[in-house]
Protein backbone atom coordinates (compact mmCIF):
# COMPACT_ATOMS: atom_id res chain seq x y z
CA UNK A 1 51.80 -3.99 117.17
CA UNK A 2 48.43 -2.34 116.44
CA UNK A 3 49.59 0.24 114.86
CA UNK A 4 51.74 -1.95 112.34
CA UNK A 5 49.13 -4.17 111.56
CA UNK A 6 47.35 -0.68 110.70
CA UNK A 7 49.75 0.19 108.36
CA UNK A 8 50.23 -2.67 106.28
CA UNK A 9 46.16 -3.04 105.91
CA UNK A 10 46.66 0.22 104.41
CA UNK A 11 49.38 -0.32 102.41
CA UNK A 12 47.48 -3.27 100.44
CA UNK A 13 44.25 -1.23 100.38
CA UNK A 14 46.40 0.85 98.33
CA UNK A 15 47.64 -1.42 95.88
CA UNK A 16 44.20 -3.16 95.10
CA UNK A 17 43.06 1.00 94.94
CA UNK A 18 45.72 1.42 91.84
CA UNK A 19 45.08 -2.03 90.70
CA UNK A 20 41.48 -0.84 90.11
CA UNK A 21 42.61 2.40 88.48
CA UNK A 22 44.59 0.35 86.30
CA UNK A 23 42.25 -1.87 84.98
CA UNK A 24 39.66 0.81 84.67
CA UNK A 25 42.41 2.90 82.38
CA UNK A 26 42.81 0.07 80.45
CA UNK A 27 39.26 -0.96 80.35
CA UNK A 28 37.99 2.60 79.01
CA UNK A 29 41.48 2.37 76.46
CA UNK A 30 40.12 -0.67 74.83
CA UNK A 31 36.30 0.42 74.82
CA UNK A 32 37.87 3.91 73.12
CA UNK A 33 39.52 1.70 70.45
CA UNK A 34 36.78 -0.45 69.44
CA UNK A 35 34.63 2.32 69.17
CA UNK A 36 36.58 4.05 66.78
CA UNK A 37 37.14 0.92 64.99
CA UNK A 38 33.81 0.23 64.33
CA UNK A 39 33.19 4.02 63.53
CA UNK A 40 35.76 3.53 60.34
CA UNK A 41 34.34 0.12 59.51
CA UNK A 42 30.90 1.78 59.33
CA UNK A 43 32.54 4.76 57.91
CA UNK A 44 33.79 2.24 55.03
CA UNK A 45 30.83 -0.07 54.61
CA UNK A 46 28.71 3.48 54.02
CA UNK A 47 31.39 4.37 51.25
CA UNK A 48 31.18 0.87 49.35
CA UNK A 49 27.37 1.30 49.61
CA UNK A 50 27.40 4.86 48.22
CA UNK A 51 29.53 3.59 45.41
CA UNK A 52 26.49 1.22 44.39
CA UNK A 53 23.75 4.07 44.76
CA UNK A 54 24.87 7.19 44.32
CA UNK A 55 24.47 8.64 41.43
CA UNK A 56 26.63 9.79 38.44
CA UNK A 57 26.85 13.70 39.30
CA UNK A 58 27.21 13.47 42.67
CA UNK A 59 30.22 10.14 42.94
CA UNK A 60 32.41 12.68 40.92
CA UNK A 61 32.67 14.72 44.10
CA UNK A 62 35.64 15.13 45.66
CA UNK A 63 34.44 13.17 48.55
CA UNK A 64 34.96 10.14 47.54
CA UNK A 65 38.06 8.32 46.65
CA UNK A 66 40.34 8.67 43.56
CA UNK A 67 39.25 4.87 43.23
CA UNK A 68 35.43 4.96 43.46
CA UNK A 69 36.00 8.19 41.31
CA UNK A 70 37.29 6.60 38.15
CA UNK A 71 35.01 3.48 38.68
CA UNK A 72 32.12 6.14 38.26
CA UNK A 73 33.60 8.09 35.30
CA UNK A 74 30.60 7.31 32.46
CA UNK A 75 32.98 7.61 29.62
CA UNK A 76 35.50 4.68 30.37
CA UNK A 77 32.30 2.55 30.18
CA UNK A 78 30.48 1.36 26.70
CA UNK A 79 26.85 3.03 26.81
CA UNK A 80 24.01 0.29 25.90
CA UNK A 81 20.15 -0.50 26.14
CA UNK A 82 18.22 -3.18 27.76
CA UNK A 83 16.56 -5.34 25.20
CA UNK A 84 13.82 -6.24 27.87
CA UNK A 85 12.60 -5.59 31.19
CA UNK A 86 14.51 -7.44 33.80
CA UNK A 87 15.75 -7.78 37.87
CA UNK A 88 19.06 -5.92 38.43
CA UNK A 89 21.10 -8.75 40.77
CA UNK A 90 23.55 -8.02 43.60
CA UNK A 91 26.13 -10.78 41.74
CA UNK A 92 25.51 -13.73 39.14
CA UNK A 93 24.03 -16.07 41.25
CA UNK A 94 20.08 -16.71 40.58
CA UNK A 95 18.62 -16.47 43.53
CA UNK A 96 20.24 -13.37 44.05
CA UNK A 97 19.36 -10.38 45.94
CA UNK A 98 17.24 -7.98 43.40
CA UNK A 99 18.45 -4.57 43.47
CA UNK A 100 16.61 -2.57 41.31
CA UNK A 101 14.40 -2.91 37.87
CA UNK A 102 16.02 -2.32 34.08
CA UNK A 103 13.33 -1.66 31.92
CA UNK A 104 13.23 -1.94 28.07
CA UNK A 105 15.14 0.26 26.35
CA UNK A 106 16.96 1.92 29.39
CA UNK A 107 20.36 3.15 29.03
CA UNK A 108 22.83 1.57 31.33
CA UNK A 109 26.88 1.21 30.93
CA UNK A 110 29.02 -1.70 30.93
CA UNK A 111 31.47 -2.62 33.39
CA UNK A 112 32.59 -6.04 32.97
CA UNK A 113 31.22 -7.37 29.98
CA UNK A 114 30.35 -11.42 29.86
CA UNK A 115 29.04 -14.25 28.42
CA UNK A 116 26.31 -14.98 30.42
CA UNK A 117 25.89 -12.32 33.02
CA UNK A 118 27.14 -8.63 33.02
CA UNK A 119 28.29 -6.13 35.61
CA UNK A 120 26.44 -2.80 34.36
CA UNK A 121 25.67 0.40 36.01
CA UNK A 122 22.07 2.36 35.65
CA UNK A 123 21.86 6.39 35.06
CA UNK A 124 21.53 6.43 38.99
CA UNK A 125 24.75 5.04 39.62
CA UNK A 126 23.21 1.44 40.58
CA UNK A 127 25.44 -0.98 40.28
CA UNK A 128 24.85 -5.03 39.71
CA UNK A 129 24.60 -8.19 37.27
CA UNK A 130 21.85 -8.72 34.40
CA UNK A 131 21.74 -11.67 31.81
CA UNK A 132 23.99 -10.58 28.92
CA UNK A 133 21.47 -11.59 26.52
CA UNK A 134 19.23 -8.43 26.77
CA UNK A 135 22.10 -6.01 25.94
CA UNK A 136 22.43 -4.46 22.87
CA UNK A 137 24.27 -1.03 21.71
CA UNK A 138 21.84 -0.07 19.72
CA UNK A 139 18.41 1.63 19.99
CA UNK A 140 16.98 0.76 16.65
CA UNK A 141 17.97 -2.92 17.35
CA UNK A 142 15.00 -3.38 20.08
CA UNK A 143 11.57 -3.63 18.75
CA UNK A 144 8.13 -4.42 19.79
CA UNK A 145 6.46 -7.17 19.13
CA UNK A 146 4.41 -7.15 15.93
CA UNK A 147 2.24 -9.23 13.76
CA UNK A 148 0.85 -8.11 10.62
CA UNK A 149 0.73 -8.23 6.78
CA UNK A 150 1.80 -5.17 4.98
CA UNK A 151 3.21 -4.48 1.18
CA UNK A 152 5.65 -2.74 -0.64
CA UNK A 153 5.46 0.51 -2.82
CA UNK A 154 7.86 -0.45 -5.58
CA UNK A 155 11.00 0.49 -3.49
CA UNK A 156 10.92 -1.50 -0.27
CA UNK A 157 14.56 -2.63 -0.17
CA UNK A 158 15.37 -5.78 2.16
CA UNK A 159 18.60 -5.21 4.80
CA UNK A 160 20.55 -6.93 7.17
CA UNK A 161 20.49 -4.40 9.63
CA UNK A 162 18.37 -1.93 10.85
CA UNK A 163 20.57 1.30 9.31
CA UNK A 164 20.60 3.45 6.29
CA UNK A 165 24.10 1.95 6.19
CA UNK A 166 23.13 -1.72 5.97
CA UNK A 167 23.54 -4.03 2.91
CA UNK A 168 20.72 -3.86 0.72
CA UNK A 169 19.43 -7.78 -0.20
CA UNK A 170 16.27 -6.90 -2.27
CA UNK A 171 14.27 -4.47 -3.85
CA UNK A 172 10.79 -5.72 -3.95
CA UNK A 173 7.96 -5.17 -6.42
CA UNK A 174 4.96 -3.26 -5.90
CA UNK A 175 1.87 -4.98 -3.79
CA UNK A 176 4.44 -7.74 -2.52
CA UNK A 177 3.21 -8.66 0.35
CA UNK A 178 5.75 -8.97 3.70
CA UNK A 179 5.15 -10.20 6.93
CA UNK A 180 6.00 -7.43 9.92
CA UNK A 181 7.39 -9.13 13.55
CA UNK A 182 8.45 -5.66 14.79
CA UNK A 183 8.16 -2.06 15.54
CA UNK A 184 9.57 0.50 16.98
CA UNK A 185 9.33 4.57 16.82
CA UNK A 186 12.42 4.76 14.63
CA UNK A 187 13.12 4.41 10.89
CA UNK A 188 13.42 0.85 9.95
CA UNK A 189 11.16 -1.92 11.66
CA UNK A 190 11.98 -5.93 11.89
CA UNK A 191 10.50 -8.22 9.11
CA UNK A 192 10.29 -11.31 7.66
CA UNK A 193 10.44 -12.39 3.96
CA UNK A 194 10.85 -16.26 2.66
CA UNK A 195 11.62 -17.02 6.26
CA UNK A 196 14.25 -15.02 6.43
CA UNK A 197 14.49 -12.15 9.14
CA UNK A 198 15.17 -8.72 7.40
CA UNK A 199 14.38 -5.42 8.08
CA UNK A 200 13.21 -2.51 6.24
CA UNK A 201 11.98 1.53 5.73
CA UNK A 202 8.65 1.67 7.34
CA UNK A 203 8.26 4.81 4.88
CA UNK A 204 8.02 2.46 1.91
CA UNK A 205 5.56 0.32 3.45
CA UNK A 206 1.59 0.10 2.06
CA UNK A 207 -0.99 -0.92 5.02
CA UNK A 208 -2.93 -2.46 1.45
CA UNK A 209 -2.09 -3.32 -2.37
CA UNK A 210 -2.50 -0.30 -4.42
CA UNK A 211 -4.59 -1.60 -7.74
CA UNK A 212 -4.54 0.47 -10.57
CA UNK A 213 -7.33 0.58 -12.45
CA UNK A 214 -7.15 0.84 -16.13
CA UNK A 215 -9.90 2.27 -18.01
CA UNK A 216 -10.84 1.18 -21.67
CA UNK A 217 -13.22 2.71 -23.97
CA UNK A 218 -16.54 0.96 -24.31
CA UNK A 219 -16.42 -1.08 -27.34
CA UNK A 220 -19.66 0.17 -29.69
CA UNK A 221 -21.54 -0.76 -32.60
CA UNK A 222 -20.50 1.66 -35.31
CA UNK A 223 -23.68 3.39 -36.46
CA UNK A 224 -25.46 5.70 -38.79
CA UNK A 225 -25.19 9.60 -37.29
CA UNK A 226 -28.67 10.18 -39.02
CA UNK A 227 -31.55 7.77 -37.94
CA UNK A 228 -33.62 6.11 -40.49
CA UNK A 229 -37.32 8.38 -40.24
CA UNK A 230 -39.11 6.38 -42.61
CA UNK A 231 -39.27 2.81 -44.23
CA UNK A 232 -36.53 2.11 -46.48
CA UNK A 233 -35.01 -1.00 -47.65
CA UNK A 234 -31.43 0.24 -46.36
CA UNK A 235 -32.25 -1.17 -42.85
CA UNK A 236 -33.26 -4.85 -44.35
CA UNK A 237 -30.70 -7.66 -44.44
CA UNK A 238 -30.51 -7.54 -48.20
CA UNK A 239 -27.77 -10.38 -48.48
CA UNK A 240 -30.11 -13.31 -46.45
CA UNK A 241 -31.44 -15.67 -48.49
CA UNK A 242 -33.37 -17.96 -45.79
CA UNK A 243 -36.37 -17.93 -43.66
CA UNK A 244 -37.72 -14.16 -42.33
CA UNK A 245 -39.71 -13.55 -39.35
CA UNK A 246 -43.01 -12.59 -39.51
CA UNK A 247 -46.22 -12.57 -37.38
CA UNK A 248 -47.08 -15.78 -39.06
CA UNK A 249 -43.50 -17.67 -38.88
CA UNK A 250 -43.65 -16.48 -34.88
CA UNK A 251 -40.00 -18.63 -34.29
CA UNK A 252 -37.50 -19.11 -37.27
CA UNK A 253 -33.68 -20.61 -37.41
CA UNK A 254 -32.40 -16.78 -38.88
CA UNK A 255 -28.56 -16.15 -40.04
CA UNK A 256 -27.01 -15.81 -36.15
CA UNK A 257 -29.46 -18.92 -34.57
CA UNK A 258 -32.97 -18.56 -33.24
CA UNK A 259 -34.89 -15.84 -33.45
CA UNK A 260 -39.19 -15.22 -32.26
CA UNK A 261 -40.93 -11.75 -31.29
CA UNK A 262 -41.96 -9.89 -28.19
CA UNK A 263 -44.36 -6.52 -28.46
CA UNK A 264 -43.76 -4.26 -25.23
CA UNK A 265 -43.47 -0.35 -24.20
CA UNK A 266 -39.84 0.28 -25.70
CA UNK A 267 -39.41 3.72 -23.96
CA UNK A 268 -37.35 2.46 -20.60
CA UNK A 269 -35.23 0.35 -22.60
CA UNK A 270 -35.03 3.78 -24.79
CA UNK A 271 -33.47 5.53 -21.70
CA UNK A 272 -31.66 2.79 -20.80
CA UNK A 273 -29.75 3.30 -24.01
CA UNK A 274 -29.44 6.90 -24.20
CA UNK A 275 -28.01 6.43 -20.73
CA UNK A 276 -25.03 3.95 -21.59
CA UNK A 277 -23.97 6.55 -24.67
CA UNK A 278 -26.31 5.38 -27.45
CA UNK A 279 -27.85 8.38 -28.15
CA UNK A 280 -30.03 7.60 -31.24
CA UNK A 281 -34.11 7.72 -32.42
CA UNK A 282 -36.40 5.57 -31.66
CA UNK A 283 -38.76 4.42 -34.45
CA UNK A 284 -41.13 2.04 -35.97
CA UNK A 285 -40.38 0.39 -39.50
CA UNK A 286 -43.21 0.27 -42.21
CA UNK A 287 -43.07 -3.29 -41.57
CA UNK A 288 -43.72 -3.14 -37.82
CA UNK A 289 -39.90 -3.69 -36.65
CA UNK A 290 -39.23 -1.18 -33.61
CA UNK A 291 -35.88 0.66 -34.62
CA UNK A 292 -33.48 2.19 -32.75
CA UNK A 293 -31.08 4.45 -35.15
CA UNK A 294 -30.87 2.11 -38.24
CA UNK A 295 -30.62 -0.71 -35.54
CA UNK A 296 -33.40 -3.97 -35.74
CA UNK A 297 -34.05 -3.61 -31.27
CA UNK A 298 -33.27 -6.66 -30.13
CA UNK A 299 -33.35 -8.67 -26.62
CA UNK A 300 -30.06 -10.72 -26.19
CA UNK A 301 -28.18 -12.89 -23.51
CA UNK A 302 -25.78 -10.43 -22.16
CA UNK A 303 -23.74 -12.58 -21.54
CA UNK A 304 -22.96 -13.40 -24.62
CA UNK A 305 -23.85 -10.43 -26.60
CA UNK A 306 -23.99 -7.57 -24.41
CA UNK A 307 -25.99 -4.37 -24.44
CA UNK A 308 -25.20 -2.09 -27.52
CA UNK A 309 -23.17 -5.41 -29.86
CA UNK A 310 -24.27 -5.70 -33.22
CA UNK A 311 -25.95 -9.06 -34.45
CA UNK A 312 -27.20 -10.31 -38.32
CA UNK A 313 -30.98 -10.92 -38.00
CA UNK A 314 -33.55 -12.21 -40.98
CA UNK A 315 -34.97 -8.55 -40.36
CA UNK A 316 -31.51 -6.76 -40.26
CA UNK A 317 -28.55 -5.49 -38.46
CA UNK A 318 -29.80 -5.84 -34.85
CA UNK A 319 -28.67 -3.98 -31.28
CA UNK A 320 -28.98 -5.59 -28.46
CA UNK A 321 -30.95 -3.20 -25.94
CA UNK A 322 -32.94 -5.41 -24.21
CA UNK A 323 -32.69 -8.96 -22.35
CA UNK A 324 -35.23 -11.11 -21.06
CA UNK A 325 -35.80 -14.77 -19.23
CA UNK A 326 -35.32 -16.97 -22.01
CA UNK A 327 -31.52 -15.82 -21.95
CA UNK A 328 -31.08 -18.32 -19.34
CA UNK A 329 -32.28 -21.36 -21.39
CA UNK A 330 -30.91 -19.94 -24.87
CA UNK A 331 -27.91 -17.44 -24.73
CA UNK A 332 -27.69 -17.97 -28.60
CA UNK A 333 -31.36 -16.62 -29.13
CA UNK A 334 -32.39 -13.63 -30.52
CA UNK A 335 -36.05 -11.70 -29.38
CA UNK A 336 -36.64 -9.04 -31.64
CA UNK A 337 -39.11 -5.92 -31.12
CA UNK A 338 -42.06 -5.91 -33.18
CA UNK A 339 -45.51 -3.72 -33.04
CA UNK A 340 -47.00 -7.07 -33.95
């Protein structure tokens, strides 16, 4: 009976014993196969993220999938610029994860192309959302802000477009003056003219108006070549019947308005003269009038009659060489030189 009862404690000994086995088969079967799962999810999650930041060269490896392959491939994508500096997104939403920086003028290429926000990829191989709106597909289309007056040198033509094939609007004028918002280290820069936006050559712009200057001849008193060296009646106003000045009549109402004396040192308004072209003698009439030439010297109002005009005096054909204070009160009056 012993032994019986022996036997069958062994016999279910043994089938708990295989029971265990079992289970721990099992057991290490299922820990075997979620390992390896989560290997090939890993495996798979580190392919979708190499997609996003690999770059260019190295996703056309054969390594990678025919799929990520072609998604990678520059040339199926349209190559553009960033307008402005701004966040690369993981998707659309705004408070998305950032994933990297574009900065002004970088190139990137389009993926999905939309209204509001599109799916681009960087140079690196970064891939993610930015705002449509600072995407262009041109270079000479982004400019830096600028504000400043400038003109034009006679061919500044007005476009539409920033290209040497755009439609020509206007040629402006010389010196016109145009208003520059933009620049940029290409050919044509961003302007504005009439409050319109155009944009034109920087090579026919002027950073100030170019004046010509036209010089005329100085207008002089036609003269005698050979000075008067003695007293003669030639250099008397023979046709004036009135009133003549004399040391006596001191201020008379002569043939060209009001006329008195003055007696001074005549040599700096001699060099004076000489200097501005009128090269001629200085003398003294028998009659005490200081002469320049077969000139009556004279002190005028500039301003009026300036140095070197001509003027009909009760003593002669006068030159204005000199001015003086009384110019001021009487432009019309005449001060000739005297020894008197």
């Amino acid at each position: 009976m012993k032994t019986l009862f022996n036997k069958e404690m062994i016999n279910k000994n043994f089938v708990k014993l295989m029971i265990l086995v079992l289970v721990a088969v099992l057991y290490a079967a299922g820990l075997s196969f979620l390992v390896n799962r989560s290997a090939d999810t890993i495996a798979v999650n580190a392919i979708e993220i190499d997609n996003k930041a690999l770059p260019i060269a190295a996703a056309m490896s054969k390594s990678l999938t025919d799929e990520a392959e072609e998604f990678l491939i520059d040339e199926k994508y349209p190559k553009r610029y960033a307008t402005r500096s701004v966040d690369l997104l993981e998707d659309t939403d705004n408070l998305a994860v950032i994933t990297d920086t574009i900065k002004k003028r970088d190139l990137i290429y389009i993926v999905e192309a939309n209204d509001e926000y599109s799916k681009i990829m960087t140079e690196d191989g970064i891939v993610g959302y930015m705002n449509s709106e600072y995407i262009t597909n041109s270079l000479a289309k982004i400019f830096d802000y600028e504000k400043k007056t400038m003109y034009s040198d006679g061919e500044l033509e007005l476009l539409d477009a920033p290209s040497d094939k755009a439609k020509v609007l206007e040629t402006l004028e010389k010196n016109t003056e145009i208003k520059i918002t933009g620049t940029n280290d290409l050919q044509y820069w961003k302007a504005k003219y009439n409050g319109e936006v155009v944009y034109v050559d920087k090579d026919h712009l002027m950073e100030e108006e170019e004046i010509e200057i036209i010089e005329t001849p100085e207008v002089k008193p036609e003269v005698a070549t050979a000075p008067q060296t003695e007293a003669t009646e030639a250099t008397k106003n023979t046709s004036y019947n009135g009133a003549v000045l004399s040391p006596s009549a001191g201020t008379i109402m002569g043939p060209s308005g009001k006329e008195t004396y003055y007696n001074l040192d005549m040599s700096g308004v001699v060099s004076i003269m000489k200097g501005a072209g009128y090269d001629y003698e200085y003398w003294v009439r028998d009659d005490g009038v200081k002469m320049y030439g077969d000139y009556v010297m004279a002190a005028c109002a500039f301003s009026v009659r300036p140095r070197g005009s001509t003027v009909e005096t009760s003593l002669g054909t006068a030159i204005c060489a000199d001015t003086g204070g009384f110019a001021y009160g009487n432009p019309m009056q005449i001060d000739i030189a005297v020894n008197w």
